[in-house]
Protein backbone atom coordinates (compact mmCIF):
# COMPACT_ATOMS: atom_id res chain seq x y z
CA UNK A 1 8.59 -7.39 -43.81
CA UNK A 2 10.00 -10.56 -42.36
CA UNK A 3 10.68 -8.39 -38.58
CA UNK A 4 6.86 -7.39 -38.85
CA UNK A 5 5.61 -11.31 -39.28
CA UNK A 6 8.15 -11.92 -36.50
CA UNK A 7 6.88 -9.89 -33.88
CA UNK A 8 3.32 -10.77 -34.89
CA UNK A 9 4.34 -14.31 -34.26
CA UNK A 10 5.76 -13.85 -31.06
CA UNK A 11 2.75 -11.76 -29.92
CA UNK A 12 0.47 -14.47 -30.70
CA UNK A 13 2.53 -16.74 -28.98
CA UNK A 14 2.74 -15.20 -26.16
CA UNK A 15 -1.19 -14.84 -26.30
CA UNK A 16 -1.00 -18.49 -26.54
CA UNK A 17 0.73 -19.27 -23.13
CA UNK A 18 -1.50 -16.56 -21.55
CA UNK A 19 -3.19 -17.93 -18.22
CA UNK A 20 -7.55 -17.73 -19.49
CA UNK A 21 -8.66 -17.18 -15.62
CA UNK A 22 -12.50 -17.44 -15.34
CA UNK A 23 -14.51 -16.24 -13.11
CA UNK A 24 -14.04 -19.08 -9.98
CA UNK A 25 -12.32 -19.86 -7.46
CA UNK A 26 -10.52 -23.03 -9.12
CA UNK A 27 -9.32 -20.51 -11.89
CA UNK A 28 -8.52 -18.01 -9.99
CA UNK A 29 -6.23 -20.06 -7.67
CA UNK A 30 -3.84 -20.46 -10.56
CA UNK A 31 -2.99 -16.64 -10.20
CA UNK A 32 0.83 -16.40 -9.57
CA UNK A 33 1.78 -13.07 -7.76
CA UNK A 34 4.72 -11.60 -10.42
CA UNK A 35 7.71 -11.26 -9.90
CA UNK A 36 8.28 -7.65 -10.67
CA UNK A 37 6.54 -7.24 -6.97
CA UNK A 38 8.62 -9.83 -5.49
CA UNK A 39 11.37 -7.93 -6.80
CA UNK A 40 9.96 -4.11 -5.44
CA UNK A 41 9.49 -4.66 -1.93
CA UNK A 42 8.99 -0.75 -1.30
CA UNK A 43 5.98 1.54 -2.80
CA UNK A 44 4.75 4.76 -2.03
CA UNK A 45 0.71 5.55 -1.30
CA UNK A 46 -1.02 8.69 -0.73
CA UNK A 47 -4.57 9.43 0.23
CA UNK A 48 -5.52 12.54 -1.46
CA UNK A 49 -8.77 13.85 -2.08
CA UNK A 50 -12.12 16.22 -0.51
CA UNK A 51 -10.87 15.09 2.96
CA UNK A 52 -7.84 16.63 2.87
CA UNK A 53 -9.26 20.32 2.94
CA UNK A 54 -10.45 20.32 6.81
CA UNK A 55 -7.22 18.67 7.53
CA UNK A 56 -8.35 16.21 10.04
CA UNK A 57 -8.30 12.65 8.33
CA UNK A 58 -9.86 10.79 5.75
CA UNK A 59 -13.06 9.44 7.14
CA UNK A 60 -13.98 13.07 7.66
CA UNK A 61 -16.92 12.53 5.22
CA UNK A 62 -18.59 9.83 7.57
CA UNK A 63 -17.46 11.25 10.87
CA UNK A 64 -18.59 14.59 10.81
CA UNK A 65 -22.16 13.35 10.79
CA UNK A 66 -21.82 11.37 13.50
CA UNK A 67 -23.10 13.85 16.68
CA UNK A 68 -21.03 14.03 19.70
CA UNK A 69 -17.79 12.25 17.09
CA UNK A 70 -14.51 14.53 17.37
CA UNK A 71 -14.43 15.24 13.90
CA UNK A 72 -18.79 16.15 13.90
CA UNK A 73 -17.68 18.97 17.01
CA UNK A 74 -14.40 20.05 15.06
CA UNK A 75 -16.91 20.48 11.66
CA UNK A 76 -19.87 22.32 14.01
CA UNK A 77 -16.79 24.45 15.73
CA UNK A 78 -14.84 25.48 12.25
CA UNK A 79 -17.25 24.99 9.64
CA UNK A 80 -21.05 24.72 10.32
CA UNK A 81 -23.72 22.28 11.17
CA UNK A 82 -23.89 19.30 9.17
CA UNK A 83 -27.43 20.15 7.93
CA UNK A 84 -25.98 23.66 6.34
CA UNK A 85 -22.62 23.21 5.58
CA UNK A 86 -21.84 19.16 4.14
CA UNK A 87 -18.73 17.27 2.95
CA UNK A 88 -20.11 18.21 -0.39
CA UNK A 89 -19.37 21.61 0.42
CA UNK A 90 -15.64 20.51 0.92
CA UNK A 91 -15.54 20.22 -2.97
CA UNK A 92 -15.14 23.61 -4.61
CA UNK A 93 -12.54 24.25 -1.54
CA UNK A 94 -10.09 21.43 -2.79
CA UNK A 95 -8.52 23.16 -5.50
CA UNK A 96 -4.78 21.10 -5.81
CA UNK A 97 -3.44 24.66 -6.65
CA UNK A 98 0.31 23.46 -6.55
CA UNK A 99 0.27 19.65 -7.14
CA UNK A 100 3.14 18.82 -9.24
CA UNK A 101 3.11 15.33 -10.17
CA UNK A 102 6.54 15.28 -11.47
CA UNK A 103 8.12 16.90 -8.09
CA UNK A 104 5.63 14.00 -6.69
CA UNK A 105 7.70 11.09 -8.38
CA UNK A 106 10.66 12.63 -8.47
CA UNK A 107 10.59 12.49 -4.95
CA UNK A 108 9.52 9.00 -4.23
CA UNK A 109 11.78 7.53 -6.82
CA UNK A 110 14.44 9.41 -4.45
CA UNK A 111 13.13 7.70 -1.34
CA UNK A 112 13.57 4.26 -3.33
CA UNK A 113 10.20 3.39 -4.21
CA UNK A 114 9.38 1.00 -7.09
CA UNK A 115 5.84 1.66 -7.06
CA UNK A 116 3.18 4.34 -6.79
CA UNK A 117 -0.33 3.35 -5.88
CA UNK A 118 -2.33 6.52 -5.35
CA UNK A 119 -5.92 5.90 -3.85
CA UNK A 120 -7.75 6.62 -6.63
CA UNK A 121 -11.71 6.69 -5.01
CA UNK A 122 -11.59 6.38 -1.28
CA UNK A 123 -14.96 5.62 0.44
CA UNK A 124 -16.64 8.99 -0.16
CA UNK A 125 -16.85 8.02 -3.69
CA UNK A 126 -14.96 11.11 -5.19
CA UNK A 127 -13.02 9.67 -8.21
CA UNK A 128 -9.62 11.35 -8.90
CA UNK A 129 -10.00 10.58 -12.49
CA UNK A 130 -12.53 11.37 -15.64
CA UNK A 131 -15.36 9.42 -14.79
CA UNK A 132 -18.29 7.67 -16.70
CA UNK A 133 -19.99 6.95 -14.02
CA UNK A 134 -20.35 9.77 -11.44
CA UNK A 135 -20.15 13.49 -11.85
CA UNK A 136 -18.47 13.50 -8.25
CA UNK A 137 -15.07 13.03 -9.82
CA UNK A 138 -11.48 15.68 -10.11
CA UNK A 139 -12.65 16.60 -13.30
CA UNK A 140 -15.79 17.18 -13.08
CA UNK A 141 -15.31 19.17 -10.15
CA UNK A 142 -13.04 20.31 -7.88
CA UNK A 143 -9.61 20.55 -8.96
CA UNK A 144 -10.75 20.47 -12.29
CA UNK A 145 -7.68 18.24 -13.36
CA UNK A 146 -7.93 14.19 -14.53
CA UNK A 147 -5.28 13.95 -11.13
CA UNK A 148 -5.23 9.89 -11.90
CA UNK A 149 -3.57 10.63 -15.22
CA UNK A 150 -1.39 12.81 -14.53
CA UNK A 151 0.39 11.02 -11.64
CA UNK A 152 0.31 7.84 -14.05
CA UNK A 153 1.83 9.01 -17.15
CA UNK A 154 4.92 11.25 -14.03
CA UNK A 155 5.30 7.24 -12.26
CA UNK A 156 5.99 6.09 -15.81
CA UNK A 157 8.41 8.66 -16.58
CA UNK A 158 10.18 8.46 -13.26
CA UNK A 159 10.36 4.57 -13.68
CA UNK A 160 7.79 3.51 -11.26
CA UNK A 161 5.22 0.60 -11.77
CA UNK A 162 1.59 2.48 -11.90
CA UNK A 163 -0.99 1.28 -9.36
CA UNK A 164 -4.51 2.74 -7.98
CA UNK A 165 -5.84 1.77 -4.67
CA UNK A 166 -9.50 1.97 -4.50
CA UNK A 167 -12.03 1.86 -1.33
CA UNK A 168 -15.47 2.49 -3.35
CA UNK A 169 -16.96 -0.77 -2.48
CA UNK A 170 -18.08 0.32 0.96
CA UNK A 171 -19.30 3.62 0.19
CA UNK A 172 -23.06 2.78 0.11
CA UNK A 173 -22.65 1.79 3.95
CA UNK A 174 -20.06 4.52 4.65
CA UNK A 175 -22.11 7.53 3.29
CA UNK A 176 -25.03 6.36 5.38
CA UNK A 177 -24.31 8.87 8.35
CA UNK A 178 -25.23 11.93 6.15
CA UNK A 179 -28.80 10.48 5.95
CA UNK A 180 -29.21 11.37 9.78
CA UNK A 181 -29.56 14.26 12.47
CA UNK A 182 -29.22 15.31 15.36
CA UNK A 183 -30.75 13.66 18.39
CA UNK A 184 -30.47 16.42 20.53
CA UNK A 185 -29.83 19.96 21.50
CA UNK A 186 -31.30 23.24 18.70
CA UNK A 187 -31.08 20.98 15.81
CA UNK A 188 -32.82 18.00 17.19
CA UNK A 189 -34.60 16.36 13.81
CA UNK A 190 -32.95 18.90 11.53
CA UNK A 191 -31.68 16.32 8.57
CA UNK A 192 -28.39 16.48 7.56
CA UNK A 193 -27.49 17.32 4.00
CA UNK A 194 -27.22 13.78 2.81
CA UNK A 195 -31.14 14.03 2.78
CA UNK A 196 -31.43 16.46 -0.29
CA UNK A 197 -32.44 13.72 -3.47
CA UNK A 198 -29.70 16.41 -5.13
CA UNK A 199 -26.62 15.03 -3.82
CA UNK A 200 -27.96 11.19 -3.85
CA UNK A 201 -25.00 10.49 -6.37
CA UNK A 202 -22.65 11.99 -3.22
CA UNK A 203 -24.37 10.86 -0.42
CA UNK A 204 -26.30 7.93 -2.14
CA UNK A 205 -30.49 6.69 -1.40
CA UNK A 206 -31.09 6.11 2.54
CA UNK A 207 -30.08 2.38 2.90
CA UNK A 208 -30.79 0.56 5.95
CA UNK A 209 -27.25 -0.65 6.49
CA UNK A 210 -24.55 2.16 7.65
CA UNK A 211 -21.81 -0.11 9.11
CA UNK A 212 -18.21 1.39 8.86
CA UNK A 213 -17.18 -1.83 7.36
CA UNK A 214 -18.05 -3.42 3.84
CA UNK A 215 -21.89 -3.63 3.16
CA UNK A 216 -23.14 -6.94 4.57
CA UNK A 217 -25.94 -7.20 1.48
CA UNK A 218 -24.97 -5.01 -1.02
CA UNK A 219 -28.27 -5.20 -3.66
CA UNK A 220 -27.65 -5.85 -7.09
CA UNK A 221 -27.83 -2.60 -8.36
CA UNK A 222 -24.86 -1.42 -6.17
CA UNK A 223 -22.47 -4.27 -7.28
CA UNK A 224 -23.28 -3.61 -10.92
CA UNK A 225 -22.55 0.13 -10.10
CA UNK A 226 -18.98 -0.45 -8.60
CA UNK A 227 -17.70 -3.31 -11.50
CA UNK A 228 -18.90 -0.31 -13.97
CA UNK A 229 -16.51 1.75 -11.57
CA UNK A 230 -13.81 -0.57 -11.62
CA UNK A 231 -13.87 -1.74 -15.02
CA UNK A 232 -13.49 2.80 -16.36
CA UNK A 233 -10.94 2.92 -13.85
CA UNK A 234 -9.08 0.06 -15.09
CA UNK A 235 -9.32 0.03 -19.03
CA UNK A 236 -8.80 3.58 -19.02
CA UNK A 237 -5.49 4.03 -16.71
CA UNK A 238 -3.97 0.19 -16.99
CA UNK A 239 -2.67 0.28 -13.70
CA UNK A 240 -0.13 -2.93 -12.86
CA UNK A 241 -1.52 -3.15 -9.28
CA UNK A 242 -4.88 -2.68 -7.84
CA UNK A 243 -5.07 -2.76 -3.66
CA UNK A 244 -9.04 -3.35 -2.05
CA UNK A 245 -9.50 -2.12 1.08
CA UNK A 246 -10.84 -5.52 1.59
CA UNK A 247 -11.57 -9.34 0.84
CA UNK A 248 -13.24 -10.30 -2.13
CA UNK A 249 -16.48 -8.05 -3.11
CA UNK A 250 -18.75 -8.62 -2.41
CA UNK A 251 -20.79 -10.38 0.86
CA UNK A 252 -24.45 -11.56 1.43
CA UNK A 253 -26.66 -12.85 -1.36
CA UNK A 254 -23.57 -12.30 -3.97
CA UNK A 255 -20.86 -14.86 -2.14
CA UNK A 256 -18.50 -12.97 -3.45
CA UNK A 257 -18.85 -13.41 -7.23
CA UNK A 258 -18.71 -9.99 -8.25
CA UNK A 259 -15.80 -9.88 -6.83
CA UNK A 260 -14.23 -13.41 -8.94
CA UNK A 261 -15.77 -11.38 -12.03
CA UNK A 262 -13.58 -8.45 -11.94
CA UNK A 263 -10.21 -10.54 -10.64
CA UNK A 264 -10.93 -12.49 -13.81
CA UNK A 265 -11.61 -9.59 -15.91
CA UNK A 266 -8.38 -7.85 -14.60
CA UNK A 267 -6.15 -10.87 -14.93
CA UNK A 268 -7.12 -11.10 -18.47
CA UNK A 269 -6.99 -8.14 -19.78
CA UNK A 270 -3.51 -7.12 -18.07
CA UNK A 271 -2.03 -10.10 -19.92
CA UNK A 272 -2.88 -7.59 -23.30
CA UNK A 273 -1.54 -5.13 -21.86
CA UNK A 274 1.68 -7.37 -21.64
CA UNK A 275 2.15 -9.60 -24.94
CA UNK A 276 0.75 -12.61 -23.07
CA UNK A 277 2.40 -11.91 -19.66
CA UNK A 278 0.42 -11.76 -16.31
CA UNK A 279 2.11 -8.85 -14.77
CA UNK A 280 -1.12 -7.57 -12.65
CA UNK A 281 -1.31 -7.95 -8.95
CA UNK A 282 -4.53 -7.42 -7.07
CA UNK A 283 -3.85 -7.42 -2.70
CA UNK A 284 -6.64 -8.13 -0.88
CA UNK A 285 -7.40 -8.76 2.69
CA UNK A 286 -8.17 -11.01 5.10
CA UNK A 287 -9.66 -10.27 8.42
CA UNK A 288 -12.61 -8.00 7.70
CA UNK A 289 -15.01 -11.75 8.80
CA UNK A 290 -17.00 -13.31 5.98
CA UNK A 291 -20.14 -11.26 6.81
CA UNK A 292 -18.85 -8.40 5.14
CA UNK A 293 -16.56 -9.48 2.43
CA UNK A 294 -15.38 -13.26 2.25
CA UNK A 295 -11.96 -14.01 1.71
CA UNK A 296 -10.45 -17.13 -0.54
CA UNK A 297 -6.82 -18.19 -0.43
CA UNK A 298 -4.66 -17.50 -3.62
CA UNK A 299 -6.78 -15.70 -5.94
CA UNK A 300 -4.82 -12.42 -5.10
CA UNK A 301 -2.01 -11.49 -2.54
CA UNK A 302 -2.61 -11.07 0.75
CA UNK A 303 -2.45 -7.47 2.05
CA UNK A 304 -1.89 -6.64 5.83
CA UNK A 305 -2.88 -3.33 7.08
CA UNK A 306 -0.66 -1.57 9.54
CA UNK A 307 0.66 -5.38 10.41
CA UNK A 308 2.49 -7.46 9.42
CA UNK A 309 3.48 -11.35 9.06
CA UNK A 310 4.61 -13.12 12.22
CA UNK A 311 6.90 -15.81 10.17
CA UNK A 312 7.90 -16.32 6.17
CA UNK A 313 5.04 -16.58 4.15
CA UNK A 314 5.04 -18.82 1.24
CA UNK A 315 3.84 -16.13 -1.28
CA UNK A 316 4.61 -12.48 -1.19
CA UNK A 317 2.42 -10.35 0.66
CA UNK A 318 2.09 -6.82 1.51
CA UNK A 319 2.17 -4.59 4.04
CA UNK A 320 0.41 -0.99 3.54
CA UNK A 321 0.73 1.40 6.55
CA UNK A 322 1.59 5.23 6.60
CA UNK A 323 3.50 7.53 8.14
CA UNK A 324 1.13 8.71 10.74
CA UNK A 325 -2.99 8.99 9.27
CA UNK A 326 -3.92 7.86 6.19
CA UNK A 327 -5.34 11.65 5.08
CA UNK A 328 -3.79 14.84 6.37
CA UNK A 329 -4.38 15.65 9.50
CA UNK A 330 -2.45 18.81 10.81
CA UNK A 331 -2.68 17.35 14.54
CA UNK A 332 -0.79 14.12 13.57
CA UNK A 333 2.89 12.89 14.66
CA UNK A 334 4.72 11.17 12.08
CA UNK A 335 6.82 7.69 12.25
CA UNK A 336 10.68 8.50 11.96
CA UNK A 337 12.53 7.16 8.96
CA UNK A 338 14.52 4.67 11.50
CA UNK A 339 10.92 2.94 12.49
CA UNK A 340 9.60 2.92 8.78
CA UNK A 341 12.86 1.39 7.69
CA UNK A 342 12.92 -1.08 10.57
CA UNK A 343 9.47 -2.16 9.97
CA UNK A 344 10.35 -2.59 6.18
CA UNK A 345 12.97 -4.70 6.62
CA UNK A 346 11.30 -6.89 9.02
CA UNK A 347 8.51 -7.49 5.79
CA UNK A 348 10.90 -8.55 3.59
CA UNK A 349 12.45 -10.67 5.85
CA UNK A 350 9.67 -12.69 5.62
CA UNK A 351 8.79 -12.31 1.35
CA UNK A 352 6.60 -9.06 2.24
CA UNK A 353 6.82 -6.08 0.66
CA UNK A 354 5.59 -2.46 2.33
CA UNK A 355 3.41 0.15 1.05
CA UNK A 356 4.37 3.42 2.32
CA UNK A 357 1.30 5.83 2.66
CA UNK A 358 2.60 9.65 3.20
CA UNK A 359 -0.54 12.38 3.05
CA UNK A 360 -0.64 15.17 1.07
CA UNK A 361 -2.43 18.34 1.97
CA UNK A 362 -5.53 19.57 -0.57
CA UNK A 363 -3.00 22.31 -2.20
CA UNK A 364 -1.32 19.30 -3.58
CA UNK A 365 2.27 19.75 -1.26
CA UNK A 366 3.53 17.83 1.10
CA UNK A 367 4.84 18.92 4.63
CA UNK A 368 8.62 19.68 5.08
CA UNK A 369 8.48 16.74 7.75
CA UNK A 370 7.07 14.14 4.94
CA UNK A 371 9.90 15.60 2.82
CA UNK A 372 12.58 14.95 4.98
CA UNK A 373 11.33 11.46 5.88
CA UNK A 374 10.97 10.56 2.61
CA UNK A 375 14.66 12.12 1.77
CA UNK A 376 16.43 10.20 4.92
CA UNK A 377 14.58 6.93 3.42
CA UNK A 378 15.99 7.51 0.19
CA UNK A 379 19.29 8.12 1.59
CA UNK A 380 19.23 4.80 3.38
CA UNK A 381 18.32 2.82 0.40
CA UNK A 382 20.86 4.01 -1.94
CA UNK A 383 23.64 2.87 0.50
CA UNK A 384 21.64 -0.33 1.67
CA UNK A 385 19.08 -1.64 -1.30
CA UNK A 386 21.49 -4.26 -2.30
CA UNK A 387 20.23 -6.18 0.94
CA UNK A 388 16.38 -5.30 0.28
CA UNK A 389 15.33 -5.41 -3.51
CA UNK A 390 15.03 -8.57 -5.81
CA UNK A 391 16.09 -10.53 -2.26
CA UNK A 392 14.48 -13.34 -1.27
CA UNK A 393 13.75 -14.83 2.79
CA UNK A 394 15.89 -16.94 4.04
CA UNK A 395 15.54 -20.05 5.49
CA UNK A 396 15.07 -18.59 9.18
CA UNK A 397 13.62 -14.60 8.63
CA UNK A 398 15.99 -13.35 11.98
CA UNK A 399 17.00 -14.01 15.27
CA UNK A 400 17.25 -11.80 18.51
CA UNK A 401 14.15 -10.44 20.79
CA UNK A 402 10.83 -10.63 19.57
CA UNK A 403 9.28 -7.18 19.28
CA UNK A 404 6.01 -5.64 19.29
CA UNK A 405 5.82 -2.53 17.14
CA UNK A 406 2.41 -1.22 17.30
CA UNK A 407 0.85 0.72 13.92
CA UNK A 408 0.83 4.16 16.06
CA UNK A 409 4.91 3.63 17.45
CA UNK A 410 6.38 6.71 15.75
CA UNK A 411 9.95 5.83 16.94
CA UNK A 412 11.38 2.32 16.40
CA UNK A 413 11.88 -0.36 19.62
CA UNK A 414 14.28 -2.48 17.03
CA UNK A 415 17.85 -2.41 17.83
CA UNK A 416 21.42 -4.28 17.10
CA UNK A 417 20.55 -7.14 18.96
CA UNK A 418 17.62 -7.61 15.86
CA UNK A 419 18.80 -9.28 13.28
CA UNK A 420 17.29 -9.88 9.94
CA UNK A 421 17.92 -11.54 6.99
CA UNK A 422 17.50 -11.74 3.15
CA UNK A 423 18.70 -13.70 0.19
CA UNK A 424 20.28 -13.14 -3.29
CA UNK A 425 17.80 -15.12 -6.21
CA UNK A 426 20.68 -17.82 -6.41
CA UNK A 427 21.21 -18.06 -2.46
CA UNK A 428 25.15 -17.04 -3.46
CA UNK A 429 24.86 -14.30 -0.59
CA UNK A 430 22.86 -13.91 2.37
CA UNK A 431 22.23 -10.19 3.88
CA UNK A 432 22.76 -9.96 7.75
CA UNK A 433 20.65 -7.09 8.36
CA UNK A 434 21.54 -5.27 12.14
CA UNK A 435 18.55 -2.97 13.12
CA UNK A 436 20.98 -0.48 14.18
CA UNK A 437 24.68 0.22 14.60
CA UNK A 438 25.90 -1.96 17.38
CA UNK A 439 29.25 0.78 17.55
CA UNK A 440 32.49 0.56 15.80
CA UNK A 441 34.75 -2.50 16.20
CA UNK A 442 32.37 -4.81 17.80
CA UNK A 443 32.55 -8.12 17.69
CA UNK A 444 28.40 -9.88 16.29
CA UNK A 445 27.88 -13.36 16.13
CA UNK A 446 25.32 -14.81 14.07
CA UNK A 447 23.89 -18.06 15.73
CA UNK A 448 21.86 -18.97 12.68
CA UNK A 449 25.20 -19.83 11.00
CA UNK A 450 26.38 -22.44 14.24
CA UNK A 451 25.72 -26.09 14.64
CA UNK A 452 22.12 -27.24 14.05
CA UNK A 453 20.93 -23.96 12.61
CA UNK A 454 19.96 -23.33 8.66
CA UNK A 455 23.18 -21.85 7.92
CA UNK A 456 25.75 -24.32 9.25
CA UNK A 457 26.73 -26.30 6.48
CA UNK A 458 27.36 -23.34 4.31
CA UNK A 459 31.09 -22.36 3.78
CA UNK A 460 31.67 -18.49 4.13
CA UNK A 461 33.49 -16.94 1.78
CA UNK A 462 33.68 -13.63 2.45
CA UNK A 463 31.82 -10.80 4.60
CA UNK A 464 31.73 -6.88 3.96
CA UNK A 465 29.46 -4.04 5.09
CA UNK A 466 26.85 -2.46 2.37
CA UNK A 467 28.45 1.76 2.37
CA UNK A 468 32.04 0.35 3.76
CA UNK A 469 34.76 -0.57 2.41
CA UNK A 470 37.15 -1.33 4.88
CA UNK A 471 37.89 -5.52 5.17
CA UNK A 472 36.17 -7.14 7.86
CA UNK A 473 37.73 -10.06 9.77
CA UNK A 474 34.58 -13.27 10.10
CA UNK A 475 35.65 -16.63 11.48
CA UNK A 476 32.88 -19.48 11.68
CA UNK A 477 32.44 -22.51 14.27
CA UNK A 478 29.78 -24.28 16.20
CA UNK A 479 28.90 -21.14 17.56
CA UNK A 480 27.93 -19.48 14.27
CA UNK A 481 29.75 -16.53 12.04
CA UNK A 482 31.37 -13.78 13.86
CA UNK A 483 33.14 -10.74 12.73
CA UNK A 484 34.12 -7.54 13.79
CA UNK A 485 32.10 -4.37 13.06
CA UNK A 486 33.78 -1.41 11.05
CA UNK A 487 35.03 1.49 12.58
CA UNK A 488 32.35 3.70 11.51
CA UNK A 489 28.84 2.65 9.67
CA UNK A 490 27.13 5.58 6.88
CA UNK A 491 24.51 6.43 9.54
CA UNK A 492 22.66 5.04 12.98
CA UNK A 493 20.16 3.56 11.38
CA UNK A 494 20.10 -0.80 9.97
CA UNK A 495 23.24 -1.74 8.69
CA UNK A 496 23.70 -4.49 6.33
CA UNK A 497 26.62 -7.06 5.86
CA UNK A 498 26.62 -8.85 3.21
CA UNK A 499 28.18 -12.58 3.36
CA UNK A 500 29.06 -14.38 0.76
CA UNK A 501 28.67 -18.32 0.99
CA UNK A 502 29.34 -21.34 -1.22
């Protein structure tokens, strides 16, 4: 009996030490981001759900019922008018015939992810789990399948930290276009399907604001409604990371404390979860302007969407961007694995980590050119994640050319003459990160180790290439380190060196 009163002791103890956040922003400053992120750097995303079945992006549900929009004349051309055939209609189409959860994680475990964050309610409001709170949910409808829990319980198996990503907050706004109708041509004044009191748990009552962005006064009744939301989702499927495709919920009259009562709430309760431990991240951003949803320094970490950091951050941070749209969308072109894996590496350069979205189509498969990215990825980080996971920044993130890789670039601009670095925890080795091969047997110098620069009192003990193991000749001086490449590298893509200081 003694090991039983043991562990109960160290349980409570652990309770004991437990961070009590309450429900304000002096209290929820105290949040520490943990350092099982720190230590990830690289997740995979998907956005999955009633907008993948016309195959032409996830803000179909808004789009098509806004006349003379691309996606309202590719829904009139292939579908239907908006006022006879609506995105509810979408619903019994999206069947997830051959999702396979397992192959899912299998697969993203191969292309070196440490975390899965699936977007669990996007703005349409269709929950991919077994809802309370709407019958609009995978369960309920649909594919007929709690989806949420059974990508959960194949990230655990696989390894993976479990996270849901969750855009609900806007909805009331978002859904607004469904209220309206055409201002011209046959169907001038015929209301679109948003306007049948049927669907109002779909489509939601006619509300004066229909901004794209965050609801600028949300009234009580909808803030109540989305912590309800939140608070199924999260008891229910525990997830270790929640992303909000925003600031702080919520704007207007509230200020934002429904928002500081769910943080707190979450904080809390994942400590249970973890004998005492805060091992819950929440990212949130920051540019959406205070009129929609404010944003407060340091009671989560900071997400960037599609950017990224200019210089080190203090904190970790995150980066979420996708290979090409965030839904499927059969008209896309995808980012190579070369510009995903030069943007990553620039992130955790600077203590970010990225959040790789790839889409899925509504059958629940993913195209052979996802695969393969996904695969070449993979193969990347099994020769180079040495250099990239549980590093740290450096005292100077890089040197060479600055760059400007725009969210749409689907080929990388990086090259050699980039540099990068990272850090071992105990600052025993520093990663030289190339972004690309420079050729065999050529010589690099690395100014940031010369006179005046961070690294020039450190004494270099040795330097070898990550996938190589032929012995590389370094010498250091004023100028900084140089040695001389191998004669061949694994593959064209970032090479690594790792040097060894004291």
């Amino acid at each position: 009996m003694k090991w039983i009163s043991l562990i109960l002791f160290t349980f409570l103890l652990n309770l004991s030490f437990a961070q009590n956040f309450e429900p304000n922003l002096e209290s929820l400053q105290q949040y520490e981001c943990p350092e099982w992120f720190s230590d990830a750097k690289f997740g995979i995303y998907v956005h999955w759900g009633v907008y993948s079945v016309p195959e032409f992006g996830e803000w179909y549900g808004r789009e098509m019922y806004m006349e003379g929009h691309d996606v309202y004349k590719y829904h009139v051309e292939n579908y239907g008018h908006p006022s006879e055939f609506g995105y509810k209609d979408f619903i019994p189409m999206w069947k997830a015939e051959k999702f396979d959860a397992n192959a899912w994680l299998s697969l993203f475990k191969e292309a070196g992810a440490k975390y899965f964050t699936p977007c669990a309610v996007h703005h349409d409001g269709f929950e991919l789990w077994d809802s309370q709170y709407t019958p609009y949910n995978a369960v309920n409808m649909g594919p007929k399948k709690d989806l949420l829990k059974m990508m959960r319980e194949a990230a655990l198996d696989h390894g993976l930290r479990f996270g849901v990503t969750t855009h609900v907050a806007r909805s009331i706004s978002w859904m607004q276009t469904s209220h309206r109708s055409d201002t011209t041509g046959p169907k001038k004044g015929v209301p679109y399907d948003g306007n049948d009191p049927k669907y109002q748990d779909l489509y939601h009552i006619p509300y004066g604001d229909d901004n794209r962005a965050d609801t600028e006064n949300p009234p009580i009744m909808w803030r109540q409604y989305w912590m309800l939301r939140m608070k199924d989702l999260t008891e229910n499927y525990r997830p270790d990371f929640i992303y909000l495709d925003s600031a702080v919920p919520f704007a207007g009259e509230d200020k934002g404390q429904t928002g500081f009562d769910f943080f707190a709430y979450y904080y809390n309760l994942n400590q249970t979860w973890h004998n005492g431990n805060q091992e819950g991240v929440i990212t949130h951003k920051s540019d959406k302007g205070p009129e929609r949803a404010p944003y407060f320094e340091g009671v989560a970490t900071l997400d960037i969407e599609r950017g990224k950091s200019r210089n080190i951050r203090e904190k970790p941070w995150q980066t979420d961007d996708s290979i090409g749209p965030w839904g499927y969308n059969k008209f896309a072109d995808y980012k190579d694995a070369n510009a995903v894996i030069d943007k990553m590496i620039d992130i955790v350069s600077k203590n970010g980590n990225l959040l790789l979205n790839v889409p899925p189509k509504a059958d629940g498969t993913l195209d052979d050119e996802t695969v393969q990215i996904l695969k070449d990825i993979g193969q990347w980080f099994k020769i180079n994640g040495d250099g990239i996971y549980a590093t740290r920044p450096w005292e100077a993130f890089g040197e060479g050319p600055e760059v400007d890789m725009g969210h749409r670039a689907t080929r990388s601009p990086y090259s050699h003459e980039n540099i990068r670095f990272t850090k071992s925890k105990d600052g025993k080795i520093i990663h030289v990160i190339l972004m690309g091969w420079p050729g065999a047997n050529k010589k690099v110098t690395i100014q940031s180790f010369g006179k005046g620069q961070p690294g020039e009192n450190l004494q270099v003990s040795n330097v070898s290439m990550l996938g190589s193991d032929e012995k590389i000749k370094f010498k250091s001086n004023n100028s900084g380190l140089s040695f001389t490449t191998p004669g061949s590298a694994p593959n064209e893509l970032a090479v690594i060196f790792k040097v060894e200081v004291e």
